[in-house]
PDB file of N, CA and C in Angstrom:
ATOM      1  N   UNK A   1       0.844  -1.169   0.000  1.00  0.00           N
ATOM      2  CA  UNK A   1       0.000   0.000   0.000  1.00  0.00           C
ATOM      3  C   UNK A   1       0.889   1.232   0.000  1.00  0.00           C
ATOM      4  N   UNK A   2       0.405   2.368  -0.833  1.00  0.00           N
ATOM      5  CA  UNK A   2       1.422   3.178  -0.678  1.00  0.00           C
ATOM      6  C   UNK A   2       1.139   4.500   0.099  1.00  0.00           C
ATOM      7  N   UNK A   3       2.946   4.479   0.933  1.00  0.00           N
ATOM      8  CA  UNK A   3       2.874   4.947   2.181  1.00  0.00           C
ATOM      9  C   UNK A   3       2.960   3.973   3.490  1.00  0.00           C
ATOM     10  N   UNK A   4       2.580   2.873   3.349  1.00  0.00           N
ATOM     11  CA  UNK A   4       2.182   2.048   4.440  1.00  0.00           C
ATOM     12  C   UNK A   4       3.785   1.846   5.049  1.00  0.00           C
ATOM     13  N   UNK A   5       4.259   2.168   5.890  1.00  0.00           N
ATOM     14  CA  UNK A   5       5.188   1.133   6.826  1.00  0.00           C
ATOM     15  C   UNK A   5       5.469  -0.036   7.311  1.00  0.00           C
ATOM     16  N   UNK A   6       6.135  -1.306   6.268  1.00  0.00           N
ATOM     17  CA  UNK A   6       6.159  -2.477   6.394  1.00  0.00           C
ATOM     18  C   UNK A   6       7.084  -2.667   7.403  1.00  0.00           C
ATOM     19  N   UNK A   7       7.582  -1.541   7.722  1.00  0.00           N
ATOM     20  CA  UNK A   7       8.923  -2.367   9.053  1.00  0.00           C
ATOM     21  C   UNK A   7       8.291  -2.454  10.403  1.00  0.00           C
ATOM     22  N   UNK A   8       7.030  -2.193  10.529  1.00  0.00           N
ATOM     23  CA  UNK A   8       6.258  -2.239  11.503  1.00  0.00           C
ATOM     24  C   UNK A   8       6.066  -3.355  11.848  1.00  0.00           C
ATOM     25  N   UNK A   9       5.603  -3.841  13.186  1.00  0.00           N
ATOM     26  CA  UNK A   9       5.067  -5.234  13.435  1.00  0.00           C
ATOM     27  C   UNK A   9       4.165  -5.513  12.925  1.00  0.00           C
ATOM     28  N   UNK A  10       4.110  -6.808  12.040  1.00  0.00           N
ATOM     29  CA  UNK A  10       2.403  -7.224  11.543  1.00  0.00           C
ATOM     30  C   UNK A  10       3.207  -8.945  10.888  1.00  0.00           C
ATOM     31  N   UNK A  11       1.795  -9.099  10.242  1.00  0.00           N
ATOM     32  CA  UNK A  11       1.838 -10.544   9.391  1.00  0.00           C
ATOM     33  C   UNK A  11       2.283 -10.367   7.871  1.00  0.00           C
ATOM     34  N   UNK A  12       2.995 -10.152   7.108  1.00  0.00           N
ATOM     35  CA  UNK A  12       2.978  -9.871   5.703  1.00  0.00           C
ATOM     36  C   UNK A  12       3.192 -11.421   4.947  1.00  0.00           C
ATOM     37  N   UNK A  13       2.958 -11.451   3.782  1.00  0.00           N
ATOM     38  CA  UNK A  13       2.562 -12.545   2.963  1.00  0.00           C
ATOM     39  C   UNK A  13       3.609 -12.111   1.934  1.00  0.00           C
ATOM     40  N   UNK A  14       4.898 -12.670   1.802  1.00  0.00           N
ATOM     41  CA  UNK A  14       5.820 -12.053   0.613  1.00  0.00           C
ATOM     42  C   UNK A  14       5.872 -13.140  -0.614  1.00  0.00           C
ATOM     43  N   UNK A  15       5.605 -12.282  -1.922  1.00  0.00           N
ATOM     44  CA  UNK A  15       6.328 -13.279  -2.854  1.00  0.00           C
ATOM     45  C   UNK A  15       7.485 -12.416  -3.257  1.00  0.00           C
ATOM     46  N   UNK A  16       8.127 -13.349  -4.247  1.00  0.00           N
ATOM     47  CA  UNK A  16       9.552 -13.211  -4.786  1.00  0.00           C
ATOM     48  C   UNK A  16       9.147 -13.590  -6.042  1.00  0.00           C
ATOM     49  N   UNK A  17       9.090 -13.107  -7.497  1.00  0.00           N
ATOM     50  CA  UNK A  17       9.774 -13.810  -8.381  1.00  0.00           C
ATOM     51  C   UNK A  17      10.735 -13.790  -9.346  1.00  0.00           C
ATOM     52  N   UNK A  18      11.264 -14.506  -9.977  1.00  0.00           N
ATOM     53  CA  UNK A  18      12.624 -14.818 -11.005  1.00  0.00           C
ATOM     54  C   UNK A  18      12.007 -13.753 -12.077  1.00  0.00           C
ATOM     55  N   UNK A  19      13.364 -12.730 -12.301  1.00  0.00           N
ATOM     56  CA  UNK A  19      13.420 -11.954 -13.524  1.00  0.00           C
ATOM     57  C   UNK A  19      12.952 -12.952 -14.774  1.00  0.00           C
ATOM     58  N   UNK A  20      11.693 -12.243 -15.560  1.00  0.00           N
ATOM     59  CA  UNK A  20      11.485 -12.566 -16.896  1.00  0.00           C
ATOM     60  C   UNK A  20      10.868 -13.988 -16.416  1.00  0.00           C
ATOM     61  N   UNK A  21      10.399 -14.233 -14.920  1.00  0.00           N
ATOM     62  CA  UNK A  21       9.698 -15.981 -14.957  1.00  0.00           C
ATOM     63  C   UNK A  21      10.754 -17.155 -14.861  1.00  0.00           C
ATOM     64  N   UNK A  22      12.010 -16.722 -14.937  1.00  0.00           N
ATOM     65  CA  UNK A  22      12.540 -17.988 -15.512  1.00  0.00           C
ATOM     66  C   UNK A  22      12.802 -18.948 -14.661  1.00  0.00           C
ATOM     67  N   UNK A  23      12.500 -20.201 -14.793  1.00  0.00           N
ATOM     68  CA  UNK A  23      12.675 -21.253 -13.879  1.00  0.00           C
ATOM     69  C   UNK A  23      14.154 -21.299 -12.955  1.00  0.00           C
ATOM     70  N   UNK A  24      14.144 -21.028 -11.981  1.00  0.00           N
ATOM     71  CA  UNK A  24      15.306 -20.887 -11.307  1.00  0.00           C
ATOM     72  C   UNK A  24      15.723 -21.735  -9.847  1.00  0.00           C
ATOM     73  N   UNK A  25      14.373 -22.374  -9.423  1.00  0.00           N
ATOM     74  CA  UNK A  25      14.231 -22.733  -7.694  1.00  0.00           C
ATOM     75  C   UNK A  25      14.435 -24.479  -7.731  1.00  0.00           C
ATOM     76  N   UNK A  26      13.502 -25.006  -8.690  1.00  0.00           N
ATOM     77  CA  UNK A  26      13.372 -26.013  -8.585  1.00  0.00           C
ATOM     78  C   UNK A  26      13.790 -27.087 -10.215  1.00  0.00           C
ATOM     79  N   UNK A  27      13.709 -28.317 -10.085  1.00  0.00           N
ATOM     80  CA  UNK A  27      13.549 -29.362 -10.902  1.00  0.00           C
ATOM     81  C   UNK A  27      12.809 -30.334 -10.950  1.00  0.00           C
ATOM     82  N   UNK A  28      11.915 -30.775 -12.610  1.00  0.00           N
ATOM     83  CA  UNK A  28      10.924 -31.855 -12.030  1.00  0.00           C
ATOM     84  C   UNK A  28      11.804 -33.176 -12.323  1.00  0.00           C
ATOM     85  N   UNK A  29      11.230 -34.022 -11.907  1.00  0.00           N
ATOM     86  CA  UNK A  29      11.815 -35.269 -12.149  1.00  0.00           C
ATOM     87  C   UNK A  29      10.832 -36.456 -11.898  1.00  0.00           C
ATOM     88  N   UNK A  30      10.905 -37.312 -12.098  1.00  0.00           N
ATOM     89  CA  UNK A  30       9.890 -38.763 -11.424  1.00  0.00           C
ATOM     90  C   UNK A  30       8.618 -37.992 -11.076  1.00  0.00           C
ATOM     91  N   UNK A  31       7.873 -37.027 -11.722  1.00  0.00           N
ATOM     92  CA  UNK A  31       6.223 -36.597 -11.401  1.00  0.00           C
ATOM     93  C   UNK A  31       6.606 -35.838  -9.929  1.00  0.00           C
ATOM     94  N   UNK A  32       8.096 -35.165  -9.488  1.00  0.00           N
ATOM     95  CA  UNK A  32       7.782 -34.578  -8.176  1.00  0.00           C
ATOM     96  C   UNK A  32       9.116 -33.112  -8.688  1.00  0.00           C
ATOM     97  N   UNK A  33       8.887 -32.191  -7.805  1.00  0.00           N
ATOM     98  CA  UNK A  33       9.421 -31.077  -7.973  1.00  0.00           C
ATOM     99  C   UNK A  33      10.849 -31.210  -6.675  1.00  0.00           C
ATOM    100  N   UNK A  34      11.842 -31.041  -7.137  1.00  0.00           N
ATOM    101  CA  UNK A  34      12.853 -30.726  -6.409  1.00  0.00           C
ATOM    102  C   UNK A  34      14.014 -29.607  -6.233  1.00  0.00           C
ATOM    103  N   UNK A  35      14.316 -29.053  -5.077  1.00  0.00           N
ATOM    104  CA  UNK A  35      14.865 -28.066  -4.990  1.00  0.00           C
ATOM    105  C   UNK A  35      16.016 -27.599  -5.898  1.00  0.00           C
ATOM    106  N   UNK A  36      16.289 -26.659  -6.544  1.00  0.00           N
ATOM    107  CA  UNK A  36      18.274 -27.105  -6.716  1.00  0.00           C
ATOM    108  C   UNK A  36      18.807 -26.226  -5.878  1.00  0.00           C
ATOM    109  N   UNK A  37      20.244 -25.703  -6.525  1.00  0.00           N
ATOM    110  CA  UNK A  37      21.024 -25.450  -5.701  1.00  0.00           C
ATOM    111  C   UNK A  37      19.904 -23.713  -5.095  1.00  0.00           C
ATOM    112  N   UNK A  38      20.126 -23.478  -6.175  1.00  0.00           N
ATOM    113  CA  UNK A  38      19.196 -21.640  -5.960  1.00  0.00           C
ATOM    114  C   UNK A  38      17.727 -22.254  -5.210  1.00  0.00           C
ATOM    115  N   UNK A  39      17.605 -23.085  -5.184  1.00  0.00           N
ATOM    116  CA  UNK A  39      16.178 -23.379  -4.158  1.00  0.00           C
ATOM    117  C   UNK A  39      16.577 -23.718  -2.709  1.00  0.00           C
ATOM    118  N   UNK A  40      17.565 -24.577  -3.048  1.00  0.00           N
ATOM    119  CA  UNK A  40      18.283 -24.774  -1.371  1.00  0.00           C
ATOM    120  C   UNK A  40      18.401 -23.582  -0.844  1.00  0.00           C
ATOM    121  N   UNK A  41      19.213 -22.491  -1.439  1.00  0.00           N
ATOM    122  CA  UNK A  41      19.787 -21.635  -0.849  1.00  0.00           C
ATOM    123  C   UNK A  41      18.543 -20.315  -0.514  1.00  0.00           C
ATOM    124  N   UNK A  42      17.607 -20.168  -0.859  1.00  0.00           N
ATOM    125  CA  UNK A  42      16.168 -19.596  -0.394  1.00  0.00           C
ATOM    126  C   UNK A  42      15.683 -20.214   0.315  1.00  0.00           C
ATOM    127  N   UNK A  43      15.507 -21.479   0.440  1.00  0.00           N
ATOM    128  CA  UNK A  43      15.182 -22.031   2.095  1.00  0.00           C
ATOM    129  C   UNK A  43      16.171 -21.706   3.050  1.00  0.00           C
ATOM    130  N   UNK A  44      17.160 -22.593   2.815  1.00  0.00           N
ATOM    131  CA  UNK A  44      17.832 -21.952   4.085  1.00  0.00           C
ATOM    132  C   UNK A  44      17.808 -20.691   4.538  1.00  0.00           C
ATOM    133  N   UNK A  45      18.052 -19.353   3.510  1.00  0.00           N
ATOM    134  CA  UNK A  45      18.083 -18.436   3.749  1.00  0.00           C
ATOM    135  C   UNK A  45      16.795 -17.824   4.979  1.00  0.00           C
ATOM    136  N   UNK A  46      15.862 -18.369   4.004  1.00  0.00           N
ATOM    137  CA  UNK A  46      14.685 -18.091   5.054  1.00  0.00           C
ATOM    138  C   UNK A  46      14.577 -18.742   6.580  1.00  0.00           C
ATOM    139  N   UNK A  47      14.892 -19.738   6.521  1.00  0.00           N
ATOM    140  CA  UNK A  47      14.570 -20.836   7.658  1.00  0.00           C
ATOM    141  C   UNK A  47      15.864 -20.080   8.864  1.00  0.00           C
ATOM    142  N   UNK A  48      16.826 -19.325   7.837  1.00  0.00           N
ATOM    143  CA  UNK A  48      17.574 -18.664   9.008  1.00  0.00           C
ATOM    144  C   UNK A  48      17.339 -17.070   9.239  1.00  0.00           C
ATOM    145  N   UNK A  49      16.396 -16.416   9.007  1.00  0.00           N
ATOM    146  CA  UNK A  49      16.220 -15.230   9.215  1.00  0.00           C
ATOM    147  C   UNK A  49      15.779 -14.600  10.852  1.00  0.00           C
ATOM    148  N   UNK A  50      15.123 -15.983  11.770  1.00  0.00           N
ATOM    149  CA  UNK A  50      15.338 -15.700  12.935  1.00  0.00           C
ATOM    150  C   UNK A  50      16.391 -15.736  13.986  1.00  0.00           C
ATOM    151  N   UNK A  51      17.407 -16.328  12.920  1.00  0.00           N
ATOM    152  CA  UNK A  51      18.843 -16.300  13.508  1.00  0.00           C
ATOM    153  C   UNK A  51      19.356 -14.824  13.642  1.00  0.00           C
ATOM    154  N   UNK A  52      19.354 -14.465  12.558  1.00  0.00           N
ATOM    155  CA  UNK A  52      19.845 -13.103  12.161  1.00  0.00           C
ATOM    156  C   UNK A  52      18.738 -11.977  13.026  1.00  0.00           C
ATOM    157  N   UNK A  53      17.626 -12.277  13.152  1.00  0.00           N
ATOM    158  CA  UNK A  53      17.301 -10.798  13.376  1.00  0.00           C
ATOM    159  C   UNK A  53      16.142 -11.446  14.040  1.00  0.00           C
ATOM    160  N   UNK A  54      15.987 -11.473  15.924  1.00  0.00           N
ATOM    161  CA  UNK A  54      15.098 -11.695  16.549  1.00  0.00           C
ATOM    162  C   UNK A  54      14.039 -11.215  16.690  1.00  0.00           C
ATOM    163  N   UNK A  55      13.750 -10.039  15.814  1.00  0.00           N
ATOM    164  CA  UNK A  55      12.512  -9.585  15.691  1.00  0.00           C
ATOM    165  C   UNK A  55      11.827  -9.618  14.663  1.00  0.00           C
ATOM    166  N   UNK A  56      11.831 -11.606  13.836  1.00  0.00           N
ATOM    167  CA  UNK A  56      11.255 -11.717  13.045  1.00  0.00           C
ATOM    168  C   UNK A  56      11.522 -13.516  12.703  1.00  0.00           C
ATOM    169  N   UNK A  57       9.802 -13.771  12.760  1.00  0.00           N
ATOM    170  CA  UNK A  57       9.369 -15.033  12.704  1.00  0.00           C
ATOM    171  C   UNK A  57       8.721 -15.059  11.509  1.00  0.00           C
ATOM    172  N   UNK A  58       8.822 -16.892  10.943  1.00  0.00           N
ATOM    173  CA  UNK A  58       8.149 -16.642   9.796  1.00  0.00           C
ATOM    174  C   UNK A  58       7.390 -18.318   9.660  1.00  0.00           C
ATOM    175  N   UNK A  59       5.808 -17.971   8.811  1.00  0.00           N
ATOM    176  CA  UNK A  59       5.147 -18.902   9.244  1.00  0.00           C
ATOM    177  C   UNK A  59       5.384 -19.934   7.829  1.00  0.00           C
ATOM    178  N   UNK A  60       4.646 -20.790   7.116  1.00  0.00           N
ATOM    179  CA  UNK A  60       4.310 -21.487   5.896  1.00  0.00           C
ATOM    180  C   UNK A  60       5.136 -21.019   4.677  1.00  0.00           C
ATOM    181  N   UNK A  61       5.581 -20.738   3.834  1.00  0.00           N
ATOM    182  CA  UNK A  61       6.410 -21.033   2.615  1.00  0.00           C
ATOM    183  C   UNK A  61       6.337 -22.101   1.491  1.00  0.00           C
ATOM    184  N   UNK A  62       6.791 -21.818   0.418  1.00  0.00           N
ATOM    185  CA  UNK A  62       6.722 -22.518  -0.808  1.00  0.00           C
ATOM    186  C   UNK A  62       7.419 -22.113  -1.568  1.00  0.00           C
ATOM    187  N   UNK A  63       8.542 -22.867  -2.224  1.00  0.00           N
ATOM    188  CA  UNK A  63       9.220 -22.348  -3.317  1.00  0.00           C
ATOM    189  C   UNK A  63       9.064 -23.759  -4.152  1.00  0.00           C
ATOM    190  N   UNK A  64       8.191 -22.160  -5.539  1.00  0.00           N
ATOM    191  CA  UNK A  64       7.855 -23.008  -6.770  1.00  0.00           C
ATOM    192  C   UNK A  64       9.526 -23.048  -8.121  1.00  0.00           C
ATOM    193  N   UNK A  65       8.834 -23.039  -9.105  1.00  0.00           N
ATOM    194  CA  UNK A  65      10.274 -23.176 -10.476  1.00  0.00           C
ATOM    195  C   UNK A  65      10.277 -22.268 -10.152  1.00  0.00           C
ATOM    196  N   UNK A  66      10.082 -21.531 -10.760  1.00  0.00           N
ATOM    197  CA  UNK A  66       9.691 -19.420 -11.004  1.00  0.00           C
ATOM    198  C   UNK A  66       9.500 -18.389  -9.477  1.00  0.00           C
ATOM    199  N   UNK A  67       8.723 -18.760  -8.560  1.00  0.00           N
ATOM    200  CA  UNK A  67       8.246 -17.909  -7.516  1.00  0.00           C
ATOM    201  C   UNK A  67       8.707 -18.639  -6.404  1.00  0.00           C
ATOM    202  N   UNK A  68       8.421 -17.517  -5.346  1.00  0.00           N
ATOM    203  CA  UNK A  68       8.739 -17.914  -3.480  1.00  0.00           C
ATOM    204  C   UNK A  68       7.239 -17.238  -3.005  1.00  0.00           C
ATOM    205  N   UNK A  69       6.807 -17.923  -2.210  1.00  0.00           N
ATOM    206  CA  UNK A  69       5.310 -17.159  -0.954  1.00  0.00           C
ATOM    207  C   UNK A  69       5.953 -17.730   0.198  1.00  0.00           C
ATOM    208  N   UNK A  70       5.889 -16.678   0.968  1.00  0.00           N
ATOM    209  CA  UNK A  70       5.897 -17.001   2.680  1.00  0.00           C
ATOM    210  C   UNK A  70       4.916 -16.221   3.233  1.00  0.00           C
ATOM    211  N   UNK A  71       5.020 -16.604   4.505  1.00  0.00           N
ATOM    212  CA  UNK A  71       4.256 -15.742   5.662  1.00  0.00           C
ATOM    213  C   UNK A  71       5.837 -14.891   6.750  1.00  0.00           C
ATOM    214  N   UNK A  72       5.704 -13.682   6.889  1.00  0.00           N
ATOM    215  CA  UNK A  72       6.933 -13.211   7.521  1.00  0.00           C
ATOM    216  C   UNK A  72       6.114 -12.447   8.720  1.00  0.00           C
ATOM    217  N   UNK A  73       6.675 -12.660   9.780  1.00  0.00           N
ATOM    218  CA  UNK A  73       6.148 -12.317  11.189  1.00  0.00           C
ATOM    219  C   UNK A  73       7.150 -11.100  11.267  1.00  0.00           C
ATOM    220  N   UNK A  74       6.981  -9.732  11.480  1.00  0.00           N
ATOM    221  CA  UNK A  74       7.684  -8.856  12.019  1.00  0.00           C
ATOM    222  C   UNK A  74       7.382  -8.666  13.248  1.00  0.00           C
ATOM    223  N   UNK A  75       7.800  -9.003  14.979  1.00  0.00           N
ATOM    224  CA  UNK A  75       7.471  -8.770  16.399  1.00  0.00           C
ATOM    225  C   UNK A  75       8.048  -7.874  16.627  1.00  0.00           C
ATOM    226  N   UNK A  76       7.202  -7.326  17.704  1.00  0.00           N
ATOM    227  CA  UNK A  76       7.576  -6.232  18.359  1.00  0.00           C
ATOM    228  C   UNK A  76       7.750  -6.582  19.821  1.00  0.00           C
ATOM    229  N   UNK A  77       9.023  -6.114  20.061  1.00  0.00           N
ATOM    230  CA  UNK A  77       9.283  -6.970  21.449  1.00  0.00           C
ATOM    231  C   UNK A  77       8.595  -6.692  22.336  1.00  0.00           C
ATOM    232  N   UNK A  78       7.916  -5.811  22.663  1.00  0.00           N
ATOM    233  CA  UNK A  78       6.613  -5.288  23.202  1.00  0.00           C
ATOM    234  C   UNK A  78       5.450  -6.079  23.827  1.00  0.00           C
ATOM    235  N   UNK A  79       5.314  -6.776  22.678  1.00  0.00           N
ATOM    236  CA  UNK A  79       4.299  -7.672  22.191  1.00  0.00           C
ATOM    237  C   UNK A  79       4.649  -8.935  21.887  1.00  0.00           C
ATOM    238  N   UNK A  80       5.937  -9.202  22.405  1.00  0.00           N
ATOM    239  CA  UNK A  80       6.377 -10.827  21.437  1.00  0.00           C
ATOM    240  C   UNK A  80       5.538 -12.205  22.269  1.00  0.00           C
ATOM    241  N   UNK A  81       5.198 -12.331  23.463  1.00  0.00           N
ATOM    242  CA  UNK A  81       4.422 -12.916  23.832  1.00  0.00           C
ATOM    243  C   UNK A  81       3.404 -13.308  23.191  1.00  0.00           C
ATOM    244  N   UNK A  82       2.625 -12.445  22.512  1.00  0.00           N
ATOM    245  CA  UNK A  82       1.189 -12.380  21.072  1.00  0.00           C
ATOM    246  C   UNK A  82       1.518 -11.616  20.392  1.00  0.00           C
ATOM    247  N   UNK A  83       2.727 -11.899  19.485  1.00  0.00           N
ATOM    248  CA  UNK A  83       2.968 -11.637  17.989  1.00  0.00           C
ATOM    249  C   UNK A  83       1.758 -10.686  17.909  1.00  0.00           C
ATOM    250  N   UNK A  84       0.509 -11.601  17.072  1.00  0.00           N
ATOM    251  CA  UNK A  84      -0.573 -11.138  16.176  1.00  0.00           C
ATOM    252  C   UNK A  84      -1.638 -10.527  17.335  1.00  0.00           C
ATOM    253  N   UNK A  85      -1.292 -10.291  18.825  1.00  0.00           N
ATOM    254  CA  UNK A  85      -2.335  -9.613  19.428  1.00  0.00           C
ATOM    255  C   UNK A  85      -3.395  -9.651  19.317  1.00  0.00           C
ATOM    256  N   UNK A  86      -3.618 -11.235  19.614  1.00  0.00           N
ATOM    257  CA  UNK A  86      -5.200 -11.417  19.506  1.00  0.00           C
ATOM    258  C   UNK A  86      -5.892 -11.783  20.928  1.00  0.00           C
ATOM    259  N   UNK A  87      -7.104 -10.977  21.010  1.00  0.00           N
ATOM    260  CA  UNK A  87      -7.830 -10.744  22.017  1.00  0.00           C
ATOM    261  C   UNK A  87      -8.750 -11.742  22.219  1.00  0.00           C
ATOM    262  N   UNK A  88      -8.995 -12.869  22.675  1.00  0.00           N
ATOM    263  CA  UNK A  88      -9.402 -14.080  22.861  1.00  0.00           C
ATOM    264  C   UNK A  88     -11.190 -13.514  23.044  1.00  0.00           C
ATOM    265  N   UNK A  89     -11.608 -14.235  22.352  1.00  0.00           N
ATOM    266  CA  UNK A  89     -13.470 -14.053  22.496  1.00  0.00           C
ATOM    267  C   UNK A  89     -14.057 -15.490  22.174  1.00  0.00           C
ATOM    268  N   UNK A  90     -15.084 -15.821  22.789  1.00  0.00           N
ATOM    269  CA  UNK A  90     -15.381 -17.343  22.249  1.00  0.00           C
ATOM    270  C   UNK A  90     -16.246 -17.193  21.136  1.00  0.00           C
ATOM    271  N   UNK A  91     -16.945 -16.242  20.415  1.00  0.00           N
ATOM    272  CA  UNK A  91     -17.707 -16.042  19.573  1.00  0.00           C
ATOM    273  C   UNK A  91     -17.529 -15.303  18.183  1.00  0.00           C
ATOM    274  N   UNK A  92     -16.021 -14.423  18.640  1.00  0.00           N
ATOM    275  CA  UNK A  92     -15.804 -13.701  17.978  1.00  0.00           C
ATOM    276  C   UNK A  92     -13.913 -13.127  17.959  1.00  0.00           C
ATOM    277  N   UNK A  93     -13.238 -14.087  17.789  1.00  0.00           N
ATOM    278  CA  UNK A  93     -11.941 -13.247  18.009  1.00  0.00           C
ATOM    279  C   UNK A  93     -11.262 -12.295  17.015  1.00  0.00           C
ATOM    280  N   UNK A  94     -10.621 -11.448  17.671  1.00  0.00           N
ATOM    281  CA  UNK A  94     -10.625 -10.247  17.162  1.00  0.00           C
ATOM    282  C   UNK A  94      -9.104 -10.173  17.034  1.00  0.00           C
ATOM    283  N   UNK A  95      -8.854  -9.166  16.248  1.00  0.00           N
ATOM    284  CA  UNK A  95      -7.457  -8.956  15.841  1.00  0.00           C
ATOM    285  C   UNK A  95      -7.079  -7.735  15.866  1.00  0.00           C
ATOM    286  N   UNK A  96      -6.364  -7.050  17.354  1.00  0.00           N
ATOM    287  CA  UNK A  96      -6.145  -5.660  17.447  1.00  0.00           C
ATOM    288  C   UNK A  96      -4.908  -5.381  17.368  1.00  0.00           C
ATOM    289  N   UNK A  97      -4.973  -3.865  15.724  1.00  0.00           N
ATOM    290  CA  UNK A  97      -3.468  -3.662  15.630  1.00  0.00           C
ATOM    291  C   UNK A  97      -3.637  -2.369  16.664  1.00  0.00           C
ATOM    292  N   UNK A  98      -1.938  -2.235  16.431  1.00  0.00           N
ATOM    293  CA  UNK A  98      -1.655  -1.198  17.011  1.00  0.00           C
ATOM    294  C   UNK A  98      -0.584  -0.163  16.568  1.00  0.00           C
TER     295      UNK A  98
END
């Protein structure tokens, strides 16, 4: 959104993709998709980003040929107890930013 402040705490949903589409992450083989080297190295990368910088968790991921989707948790240490600050209701839970 423009204007919006993504370095803020929240939930963001990131993709990535390869200049011009081009297959870059993965390989098919035997009817199944496998990583290569440039796919290894975007997982790991990701899977270590809470190493690097404790104020940031990250949920589900997928790396396709062409694209990356994750879920990226930015916390606020504030709040790291409930990340997503949710206010427990049995009928209705709610999701308060701040």
């Amino acid at each position: 959104m423009p204007g919006y402040d993504y370095s803020q705490p929240g939930v963001y949903f990131v993709t990535m993709v390869t200049y011009q589409r081009e297959c870059q992450f993965d390989k098919v083989g035997d009817g199944k998709m496998w990583l290569n080297k440039n796919g290894q190295i975007i997982a790991q990368t990701w899977n270590d980003l809470p190493i690097h910088n404790p104020h940031v968790e990250f949920g589900t991921y997928i790396i396709m040929l062409n694209h990356f989707h994750g879920i990226l948790i930015l916390v606020d240490t504030a709040i790291e107890a409930n990340p997503l600050n949710w206010t427990e209701d049995e009928e209705n839970p709610v999701l308060h930013t701040t």
